[in-house]
C-alpha atoms as a PDB file:
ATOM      1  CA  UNK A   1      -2.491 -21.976  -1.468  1.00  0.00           C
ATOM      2  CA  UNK A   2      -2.925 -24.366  -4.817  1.00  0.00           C
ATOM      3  CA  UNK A   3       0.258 -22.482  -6.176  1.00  0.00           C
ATOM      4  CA  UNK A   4       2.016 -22.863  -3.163  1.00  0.00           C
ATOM      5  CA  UNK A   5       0.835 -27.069  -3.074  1.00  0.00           C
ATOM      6  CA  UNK A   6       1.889 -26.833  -6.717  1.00  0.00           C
ATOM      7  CA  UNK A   7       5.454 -25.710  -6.131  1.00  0.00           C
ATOM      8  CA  UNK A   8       5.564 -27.782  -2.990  1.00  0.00           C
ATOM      9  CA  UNK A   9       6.618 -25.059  -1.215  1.00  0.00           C
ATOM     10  CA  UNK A  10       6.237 -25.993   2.726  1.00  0.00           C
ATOM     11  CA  UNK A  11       5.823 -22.731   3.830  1.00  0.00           C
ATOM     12  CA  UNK A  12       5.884 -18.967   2.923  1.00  0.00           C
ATOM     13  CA  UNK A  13       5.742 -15.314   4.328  1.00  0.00           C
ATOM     14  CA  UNK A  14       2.772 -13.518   3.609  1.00  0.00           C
ATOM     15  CA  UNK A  15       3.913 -10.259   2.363  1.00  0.00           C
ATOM     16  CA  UNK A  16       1.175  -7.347   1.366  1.00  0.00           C
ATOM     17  CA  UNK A  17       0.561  -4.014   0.571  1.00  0.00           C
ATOM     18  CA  UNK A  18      -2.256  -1.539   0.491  1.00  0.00           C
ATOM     19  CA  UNK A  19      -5.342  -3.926  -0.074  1.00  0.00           C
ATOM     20  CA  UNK A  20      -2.502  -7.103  -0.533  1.00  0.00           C
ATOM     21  CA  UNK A  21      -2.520  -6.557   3.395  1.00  0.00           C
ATOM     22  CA  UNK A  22      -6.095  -7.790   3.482  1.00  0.00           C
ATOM     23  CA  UNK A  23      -5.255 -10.584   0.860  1.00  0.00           C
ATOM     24  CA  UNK A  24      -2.437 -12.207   3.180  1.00  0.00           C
ATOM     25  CA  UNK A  25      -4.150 -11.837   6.039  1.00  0.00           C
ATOM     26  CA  UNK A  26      -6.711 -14.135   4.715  1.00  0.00           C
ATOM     27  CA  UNK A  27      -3.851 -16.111   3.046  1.00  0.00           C
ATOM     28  CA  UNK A  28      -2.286 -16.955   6.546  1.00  0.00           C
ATOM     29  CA  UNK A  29      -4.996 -18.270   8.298  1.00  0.00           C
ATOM     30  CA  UNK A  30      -5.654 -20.921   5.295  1.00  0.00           C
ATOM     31  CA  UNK A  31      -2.269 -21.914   5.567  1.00  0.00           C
ATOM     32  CA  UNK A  32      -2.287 -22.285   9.139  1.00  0.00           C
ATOM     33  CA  UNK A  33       1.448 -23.725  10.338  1.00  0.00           C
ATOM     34  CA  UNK A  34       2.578 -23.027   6.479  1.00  0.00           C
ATOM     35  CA  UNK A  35       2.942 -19.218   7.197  1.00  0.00           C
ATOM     36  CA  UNK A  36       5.527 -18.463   8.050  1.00  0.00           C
ATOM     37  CA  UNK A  37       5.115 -14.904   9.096  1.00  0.00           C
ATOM     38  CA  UNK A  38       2.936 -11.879   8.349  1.00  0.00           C
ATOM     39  CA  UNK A  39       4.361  -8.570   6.767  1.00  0.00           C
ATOM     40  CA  UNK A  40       1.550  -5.892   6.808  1.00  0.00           C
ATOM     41  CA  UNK A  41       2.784  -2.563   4.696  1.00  0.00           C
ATOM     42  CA  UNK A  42      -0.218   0.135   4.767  1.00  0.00           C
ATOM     43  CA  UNK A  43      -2.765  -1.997   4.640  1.00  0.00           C
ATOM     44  CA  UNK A  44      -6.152  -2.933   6.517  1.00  0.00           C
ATOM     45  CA  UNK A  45      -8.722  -5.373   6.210  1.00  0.00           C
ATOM     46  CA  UNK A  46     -11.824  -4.137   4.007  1.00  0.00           C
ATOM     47  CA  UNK A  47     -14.559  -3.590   5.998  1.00  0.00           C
ATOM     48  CA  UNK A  48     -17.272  -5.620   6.832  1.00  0.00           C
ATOM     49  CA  UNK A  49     -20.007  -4.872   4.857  1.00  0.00           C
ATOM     50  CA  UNK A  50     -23.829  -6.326   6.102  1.00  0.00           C
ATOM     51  CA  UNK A  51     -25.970  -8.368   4.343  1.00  0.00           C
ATOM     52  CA  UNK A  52     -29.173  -5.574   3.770  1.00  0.00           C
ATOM     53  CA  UNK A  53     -26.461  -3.110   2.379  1.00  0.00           C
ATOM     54  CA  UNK A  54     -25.087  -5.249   0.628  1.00  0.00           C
ATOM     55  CA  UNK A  55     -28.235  -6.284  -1.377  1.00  0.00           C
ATOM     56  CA  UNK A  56     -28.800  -2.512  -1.462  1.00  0.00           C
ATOM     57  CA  UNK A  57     -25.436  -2.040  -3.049  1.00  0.00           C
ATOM     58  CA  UNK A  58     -25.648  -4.409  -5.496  1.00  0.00           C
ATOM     59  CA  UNK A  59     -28.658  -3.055  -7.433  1.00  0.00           C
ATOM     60  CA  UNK A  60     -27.409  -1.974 -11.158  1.00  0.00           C
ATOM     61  CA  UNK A  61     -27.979   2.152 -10.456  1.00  0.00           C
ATOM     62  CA  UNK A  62     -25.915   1.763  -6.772  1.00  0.00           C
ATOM     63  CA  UNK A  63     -23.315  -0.008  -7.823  1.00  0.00           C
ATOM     64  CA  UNK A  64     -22.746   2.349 -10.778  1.00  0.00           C
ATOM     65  CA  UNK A  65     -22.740   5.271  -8.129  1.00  0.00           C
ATOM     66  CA  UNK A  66     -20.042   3.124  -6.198  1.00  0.00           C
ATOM     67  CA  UNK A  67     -18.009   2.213  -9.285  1.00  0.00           C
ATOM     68  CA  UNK A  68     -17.549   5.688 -10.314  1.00  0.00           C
ATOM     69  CA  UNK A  69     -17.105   6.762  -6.728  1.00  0.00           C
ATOM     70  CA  UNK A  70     -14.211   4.269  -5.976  1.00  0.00           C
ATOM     71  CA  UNK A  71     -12.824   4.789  -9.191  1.00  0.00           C
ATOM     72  CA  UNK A  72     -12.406   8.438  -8.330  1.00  0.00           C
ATOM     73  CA  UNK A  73     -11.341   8.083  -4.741  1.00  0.00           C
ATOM     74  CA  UNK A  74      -8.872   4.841  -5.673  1.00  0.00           C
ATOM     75  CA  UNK A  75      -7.716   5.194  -9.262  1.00  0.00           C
ATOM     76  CA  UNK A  76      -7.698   9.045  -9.764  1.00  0.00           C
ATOM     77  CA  UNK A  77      -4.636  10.203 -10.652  1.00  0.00           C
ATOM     78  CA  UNK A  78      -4.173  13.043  -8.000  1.00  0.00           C
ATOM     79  CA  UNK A  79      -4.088  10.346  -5.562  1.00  0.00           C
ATOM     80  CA  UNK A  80      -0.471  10.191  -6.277  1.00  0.00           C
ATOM     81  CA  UNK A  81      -0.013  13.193  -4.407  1.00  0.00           C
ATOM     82  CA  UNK A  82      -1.883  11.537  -1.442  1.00  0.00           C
ATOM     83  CA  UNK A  83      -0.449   8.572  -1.198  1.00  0.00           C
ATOM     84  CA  UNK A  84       3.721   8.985  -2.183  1.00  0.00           C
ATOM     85  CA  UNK A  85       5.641  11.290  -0.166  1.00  0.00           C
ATOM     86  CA  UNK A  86       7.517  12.153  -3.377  1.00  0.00           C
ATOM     87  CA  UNK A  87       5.514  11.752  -6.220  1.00  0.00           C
ATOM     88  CA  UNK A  88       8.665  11.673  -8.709  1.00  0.00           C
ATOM     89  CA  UNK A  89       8.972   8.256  -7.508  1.00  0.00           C
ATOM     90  CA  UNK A  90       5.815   7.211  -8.823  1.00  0.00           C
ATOM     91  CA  UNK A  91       6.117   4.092 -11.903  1.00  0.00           C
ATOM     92  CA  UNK A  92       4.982   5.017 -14.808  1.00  0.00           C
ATOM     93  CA  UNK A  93       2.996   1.778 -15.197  1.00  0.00           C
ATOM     94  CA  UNK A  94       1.517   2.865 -12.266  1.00  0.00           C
ATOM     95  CA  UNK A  95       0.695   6.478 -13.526  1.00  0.00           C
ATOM     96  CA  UNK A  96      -0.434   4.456 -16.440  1.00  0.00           C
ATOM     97  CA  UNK A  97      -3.282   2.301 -14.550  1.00  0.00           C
ATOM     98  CA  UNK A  98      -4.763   4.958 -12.810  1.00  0.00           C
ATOM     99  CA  UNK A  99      -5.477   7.143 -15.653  1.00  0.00           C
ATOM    100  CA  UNK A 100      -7.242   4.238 -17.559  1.00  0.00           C
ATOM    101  CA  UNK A 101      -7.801   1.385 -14.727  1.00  0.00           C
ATOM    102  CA  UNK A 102      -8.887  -2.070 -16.365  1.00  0.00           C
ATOM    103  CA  UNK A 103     -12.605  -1.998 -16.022  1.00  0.00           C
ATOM    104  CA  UNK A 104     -12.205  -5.803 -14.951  1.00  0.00           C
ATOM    105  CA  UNK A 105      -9.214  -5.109 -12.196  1.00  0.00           C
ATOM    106  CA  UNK A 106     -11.703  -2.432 -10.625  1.00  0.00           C
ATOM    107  CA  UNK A 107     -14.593  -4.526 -10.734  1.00  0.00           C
ATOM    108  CA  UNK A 108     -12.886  -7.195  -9.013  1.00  0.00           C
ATOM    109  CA  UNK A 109     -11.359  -5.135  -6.365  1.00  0.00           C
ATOM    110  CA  UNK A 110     -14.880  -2.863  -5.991  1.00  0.00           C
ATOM    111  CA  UNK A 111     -16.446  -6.771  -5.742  1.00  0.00           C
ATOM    112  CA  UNK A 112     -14.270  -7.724  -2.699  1.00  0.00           C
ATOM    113  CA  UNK A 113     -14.770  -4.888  -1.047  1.00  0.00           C
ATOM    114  CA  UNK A 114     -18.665  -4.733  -1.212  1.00  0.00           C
ATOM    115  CA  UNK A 115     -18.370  -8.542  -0.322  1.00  0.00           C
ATOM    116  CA  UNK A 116     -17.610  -7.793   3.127  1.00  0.00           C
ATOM    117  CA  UNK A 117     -15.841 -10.965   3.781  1.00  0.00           C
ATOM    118  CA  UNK A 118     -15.526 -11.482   7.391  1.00  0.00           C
ATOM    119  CA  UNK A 119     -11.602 -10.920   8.963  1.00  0.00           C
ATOM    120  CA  UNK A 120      -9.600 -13.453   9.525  1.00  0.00           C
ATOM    121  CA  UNK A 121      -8.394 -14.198  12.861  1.00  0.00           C
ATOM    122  CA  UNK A 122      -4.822 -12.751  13.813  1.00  0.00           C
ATOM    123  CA  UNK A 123      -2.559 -14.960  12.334  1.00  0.00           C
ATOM    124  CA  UNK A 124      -0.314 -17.726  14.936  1.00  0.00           C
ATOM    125  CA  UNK A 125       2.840 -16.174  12.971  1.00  0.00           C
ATOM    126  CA  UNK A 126       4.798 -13.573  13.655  1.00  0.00           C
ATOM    127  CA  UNK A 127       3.676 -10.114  12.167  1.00  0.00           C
ATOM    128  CA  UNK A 128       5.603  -7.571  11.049  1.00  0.00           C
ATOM    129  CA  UNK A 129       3.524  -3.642  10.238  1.00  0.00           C
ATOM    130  CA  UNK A 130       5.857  -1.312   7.850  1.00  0.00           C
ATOM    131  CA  UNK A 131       4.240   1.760   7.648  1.00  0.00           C
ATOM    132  CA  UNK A 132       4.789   4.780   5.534  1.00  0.00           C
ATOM    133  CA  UNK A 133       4.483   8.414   7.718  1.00  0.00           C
ATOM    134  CA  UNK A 134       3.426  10.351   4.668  1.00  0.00           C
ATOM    135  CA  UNK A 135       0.735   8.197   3.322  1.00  0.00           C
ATOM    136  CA  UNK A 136      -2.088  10.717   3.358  1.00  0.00           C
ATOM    137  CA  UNK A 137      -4.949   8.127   1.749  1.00  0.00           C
ATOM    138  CA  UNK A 138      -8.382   8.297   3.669  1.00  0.00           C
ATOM    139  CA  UNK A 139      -7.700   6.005   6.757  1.00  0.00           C
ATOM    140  CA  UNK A 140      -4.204   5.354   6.368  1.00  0.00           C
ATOM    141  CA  UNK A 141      -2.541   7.318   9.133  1.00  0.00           C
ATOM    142  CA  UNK A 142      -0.378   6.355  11.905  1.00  0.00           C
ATOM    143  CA  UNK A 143      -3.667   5.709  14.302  1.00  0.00           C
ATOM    144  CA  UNK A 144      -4.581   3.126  11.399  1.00  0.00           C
ATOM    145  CA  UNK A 145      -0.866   1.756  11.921  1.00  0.00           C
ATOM    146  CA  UNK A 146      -0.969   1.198  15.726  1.00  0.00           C
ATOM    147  CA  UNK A 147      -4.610   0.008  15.218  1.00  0.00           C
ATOM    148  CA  UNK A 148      -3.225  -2.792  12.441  1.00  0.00           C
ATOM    149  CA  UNK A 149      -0.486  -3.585  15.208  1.00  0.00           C
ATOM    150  CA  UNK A 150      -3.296  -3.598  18.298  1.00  0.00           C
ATOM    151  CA  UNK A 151      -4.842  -6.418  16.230  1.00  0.00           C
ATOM    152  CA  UNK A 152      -1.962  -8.808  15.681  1.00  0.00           C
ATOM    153  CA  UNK A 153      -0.527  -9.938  19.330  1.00  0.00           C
ATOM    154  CA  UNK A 154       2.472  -9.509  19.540  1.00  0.00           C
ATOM    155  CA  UNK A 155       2.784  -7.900  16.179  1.00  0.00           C
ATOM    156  CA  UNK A 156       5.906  -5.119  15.865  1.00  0.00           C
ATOM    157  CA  UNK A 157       5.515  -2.070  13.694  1.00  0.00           C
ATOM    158  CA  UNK A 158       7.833   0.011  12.005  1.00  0.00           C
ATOM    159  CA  UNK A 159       7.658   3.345  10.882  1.00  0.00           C
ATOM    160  CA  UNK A 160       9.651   5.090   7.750  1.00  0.00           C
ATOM    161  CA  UNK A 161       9.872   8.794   7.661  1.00  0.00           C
ATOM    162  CA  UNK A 162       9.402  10.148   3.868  1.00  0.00           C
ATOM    163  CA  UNK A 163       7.168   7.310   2.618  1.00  0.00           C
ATOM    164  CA  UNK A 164       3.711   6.989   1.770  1.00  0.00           C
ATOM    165  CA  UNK A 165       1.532   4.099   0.801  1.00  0.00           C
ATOM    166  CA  UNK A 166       3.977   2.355  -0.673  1.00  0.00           C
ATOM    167  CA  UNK A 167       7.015   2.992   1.701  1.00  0.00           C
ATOM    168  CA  UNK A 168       9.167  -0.302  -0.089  1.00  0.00           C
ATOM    169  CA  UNK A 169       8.963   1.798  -3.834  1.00  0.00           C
ATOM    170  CA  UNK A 170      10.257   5.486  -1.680  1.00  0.00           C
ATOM    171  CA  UNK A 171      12.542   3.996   0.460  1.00  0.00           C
END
Protein backbone atom coordinates (compact mmCIF):
# COMPACT_ATOMS: atom_id res chain seq x y z
CA UNK A 1 0.00 0.00 0.00
CA UNK A 2 2.93 2.74 1.03
CA UNK A 3 4.60 1.76 -2.40
CA UNK A 4 1.58 2.02 -4.17
CA UNK A 5 0.82 5.84 -2.19
CA UNK A 6 4.46 6.38 -3.12
CA UNK A 7 4.10 5.91 -6.86
CA UNK A 8 0.67 7.46 -6.69
CA UNK A 9 -0.65 4.77 -8.33
CA UNK A 10 -4.69 5.00 -7.93
CA UNK A 11 -5.27 1.59 -8.22
CA UNK A 12 -3.78 -1.90 -8.98
CA UNK A 13 -4.59 -5.68 -9.61
CA UNK A 14 -3.63 -7.91 -7.02
CA UNK A 15 -1.88 -10.64 -8.73
CA UNK A 16 -0.46 -13.86 -6.58
CA UNK A 17 0.84 -17.08 -6.60
CA UNK A 18 1.28 -20.03 -4.32
CA UNK A 19 1.44 -18.25 -0.81
CA UNK A 20 1.42 -14.54 -2.95
CA UNK A 21 -2.38 -15.67 -3.20
CA UNK A 22 -2.69 -15.21 0.54
CA UNK A 23 -0.53 -11.93 0.38
CA UNK A 24 -3.05 -10.15 -2.16
CA UNK A 25 -5.83 -11.29 -0.67
CA UNK A 26 -4.91 -9.38 2.34
CA UNK A 27 -3.55 -6.64 0.00
CA UNK A 28 -7.12 -6.04 -1.52
CA UNK A 29 -9.09 -5.58 1.33
CA UNK A 30 -6.54 -2.68 2.61
CA UNK A 31 -6.93 -1.09 -0.52
CA UNK A 32 -10.52 -1.28 -0.57
CA UNK A 33 -11.89 0.68 -4.00
CA UNK A 34 -7.96 0.82 -5.09
CA UNK A 35 -8.07 -2.90 -6.22
CA UNK A 36 -8.77 -3.24 -8.94
CA UNK A 37 -9.24 -6.93 -9.27
CA UNK A 38 -8.05 -10.18 -7.70
CA UNK A 39 -5.95 -12.86 -9.68
CA UNK A 40 -5.60 -16.02 -7.46
CA UNK A 41 -2.98 -18.67 -9.23
CA UNK A 42 -2.65 -21.89 -6.82
CA UNK A 43 -2.89 -20.32 -3.90
CA UNK A 44 -4.92 -20.38 -0.48
CA UNK A 45 -5.03 -18.49 2.53
CA UNK A 46 -2.69 -19.97 5.42
CA UNK A 47 -4.60 -21.35 7.91
CA UNK A 48 -5.77 -20.05 10.93
CA UNK A 49 -3.73 -21.03 13.54
CA UNK A 50 -5.22 -20.57 17.52
CA UNK A 51 -3.83 -18.76 20.09
CA UNK A 52 -2.85 -22.02 22.71
CA UNK A 53 -1.07 -23.65 19.62
CA UNK A 54 0.34 -21.03 18.77
CA UNK A 55 2.13 -20.36 22.14
CA UNK A 56 2.80 -24.11 21.95
CA UNK A 57 4.47 -23.65 18.63
CA UNK A 58 6.51 -21.03 19.40
CA UNK A 59 8.61 -22.65 22.17
CA UNK A 60 12.47 -22.87 20.88
CA UNK A 61 12.42 -27.09 20.60
CA UNK A 62 8.74 -26.86 18.51
CA UNK A 63 9.53 -24.46 16.35
CA UNK A 64 12.82 -26.18 15.45
CA UNK A 65 10.67 -29.41 14.76
CA UNK A 66 8.45 -27.09 12.46
CA UNK A 67 11.37 -25.33 10.78
CA UNK A 68 12.94 -28.44 9.68
CA UNK A 69 9.57 -29.94 8.89
CA UNK A 70 8.47 -27.06 6.51
CA UNK A 71 11.74 -26.80 5.19
CA UNK A 72 11.46 -30.38 4.03
CA UNK A 73 7.87 -30.37 2.90
CA UNK A 74 8.31 -26.59 1.16
CA UNK A 75 11.92 -26.16 0.11
CA UNK A 76 13.02 -29.80 -0.65
CA UNK A 77 14.11 -30.18 -3.84
CA UNK A 78 11.94 -33.24 -4.96
CA UNK A 79 9.11 -30.98 -4.61
CA UNK A 80 9.83 -30.00 -8.10
CA UNK A 81 8.46 -33.09 -9.21
CA UNK A 82 5.25 -32.32 -7.18
CA UNK A 83 4.56 -29.20 -8.01
CA UNK A 84 5.64 -28.61 -12.13
CA UNK A 85 4.03 -30.77 -14.55
CA UNK A 86 7.35 -30.74 -16.43
CA UNK A 87 10.08 -30.32 -14.27
CA UNK A 88 12.56 -29.23 -17.24
CA UNK A 89 10.83 -26.04 -16.92
CA UNK A 90 11.94 -25.47 -13.56
CA UNK A 91 14.49 -21.92 -13.12
CA UNK A 92 17.49 -22.60 -12.07
CA UNK A 93 17.35 -19.80 -9.47
CA UNK A 94 14.61 -21.60 -8.36
CA UNK A 95 16.42 -25.07 -8.21
CA UNK A 96 18.96 -22.89 -6.59
CA UNK A 97 16.73 -21.66 -3.45
CA UNK A 98 15.42 -24.80 -2.60
CA UNK A 99 18.56 -26.62 -2.21
CA UNK A 100 19.97 -23.87 0.17
CA UNK A 101 16.72 -21.65 1.16
CA UNK A 102 17.78 -18.28 2.97
CA UNK A 103 17.42 -19.15 6.58
CA UNK A 104 15.76 -15.55 6.90
CA UNK A 105 13.18 -16.04 3.72
CA UNK A 106 12.03 -19.37 5.56
CA UNK A 107 11.78 -17.90 8.81
CA UNK A 108 9.67 -15.24 7.59
CA UNK A 109 7.40 -17.33 5.58
CA UNK A 110 7.35 -20.29 8.57
CA UNK A 111 6.48 -16.86 10.86
CA UNK A 112 3.34 -15.97 8.79
CA UNK A 113 2.15 -19.06 8.66
CA UNK A 114 2.30 -19.97 12.45
CA UNK A 115 0.83 -16.36 12.87
CA UNK A 116 -2.45 -17.45 11.84
CA UNK A 117 -3.58 -14.13 10.70
CA UNK A 118 -7.22 -14.12 10.35
CA UNK A 119 -8.65 -14.11 6.33
CA UNK A 120 -9.58 -11.35 4.84
CA UNK A 121 -12.98 -10.89 3.67
CA UNK A 122 -13.66 -11.72 -0.16
CA UNK A 123 -12.53 -8.91 -1.88
CA UNK A 124 -15.51 -6.18 -3.64
CA UNK A 125 -13.29 -6.75 -6.95
CA UNK A 126 -13.54 -8.98 -9.41
CA UNK A 127 -11.54 -12.32 -8.93
CA UNK A 128 -10.01 -14.23 -11.27
CA UNK A 129 -8.62 -18.32 -9.97
CA UNK A 130 -5.87 -19.75 -12.62
CA UNK A 131 -5.20 -23.01 -11.63
CA UNK A 132 -2.63 -25.50 -12.67
CA UNK A 133 -4.22 -29.41 -13.17
CA UNK A 134 -0.91 -31.04 -12.39
CA UNK A 135 0.05 -29.29 -9.28
CA UNK A 136 0.38 -32.30 -7.01
CA UNK A 137 1.54 -30.12 -3.63
CA UNK A 138 -0.37 -31.26 -0.38
CA UNK A 139 -3.77 -29.38 -0.73
CA UNK A 140 -3.45 -27.99 -4.01
CA UNK A 141 -5.86 -29.98 -6.14
CA UNK A 142 -8.73 -29.03 -8.18
CA UNK A 143 -11.23 -29.43 -4.93
CA UNK A 144 -8.78 -26.67 -3.41
CA UNK A 145 -9.47 -24.68 -6.80
CA UNK A 146 -13.32 -24.74 -6.75
CA UNK A 147 -13.04 -24.24 -2.92
CA UNK A 148 -10.72 -20.83 -3.62
CA UNK A 149 -13.55 -19.94 -6.26
CA UNK A 150 -16.63 -20.96 -3.63
CA UNK A 151 -15.05 -18.22 -1.48
CA UNK A 152 -14.86 -15.25 -3.81
CA UNK A 153 -18.62 -14.42 -5.14
CA UNK A 154 -18.73 -14.27 -8.17
CA UNK A 155 -15.16 -15.25 -8.66
CA UNK A 156 -14.38 -17.27 -12.25
CA UNK A 157 -11.76 -19.97 -12.37
CA UNK A 158 -9.74 -21.26 -14.98
CA UNK A 159 -8.11 -24.35 -15.42
CA UNK A 160 -4.72 -25.17 -17.59
CA UNK A 161 -4.05 -28.69 -18.53
CA UNK A 162 -0.10 -29.52 -18.18
CA UNK A 163 0.67 -27.03 -15.38
CA UNK A 164 1.42 -27.28 -11.89
CA UNK A 165 1.90 -24.78 -9.15
CA UNK A 166 3.11 -22.37 -11.15
CA UNK A 167 0.89 -22.74 -14.34
CA UNK A 168 2.16 -18.85 -15.73
CA UNK A 169 6.19 -20.36 -15.79
CA UNK A 170 4.66 -23.99 -17.87
CA UNK A 171 2.33 -22.42 -19.91
Amino acid sequence: VQLLDALRVPGAWCVGNSFGAAVVWQLADRLGARCSGVVIVNGMAPPEVPYLARLVLSTPPVWQLITRLYRKLAFAPAIVERAYFDPSLVPAELTRVLADPPRAQLKLLLGLVLRGARTAPSPSAPVLVLWGESDRLPGTGPDRARKVQESAPGAKLVFFGSAGHCPQMER
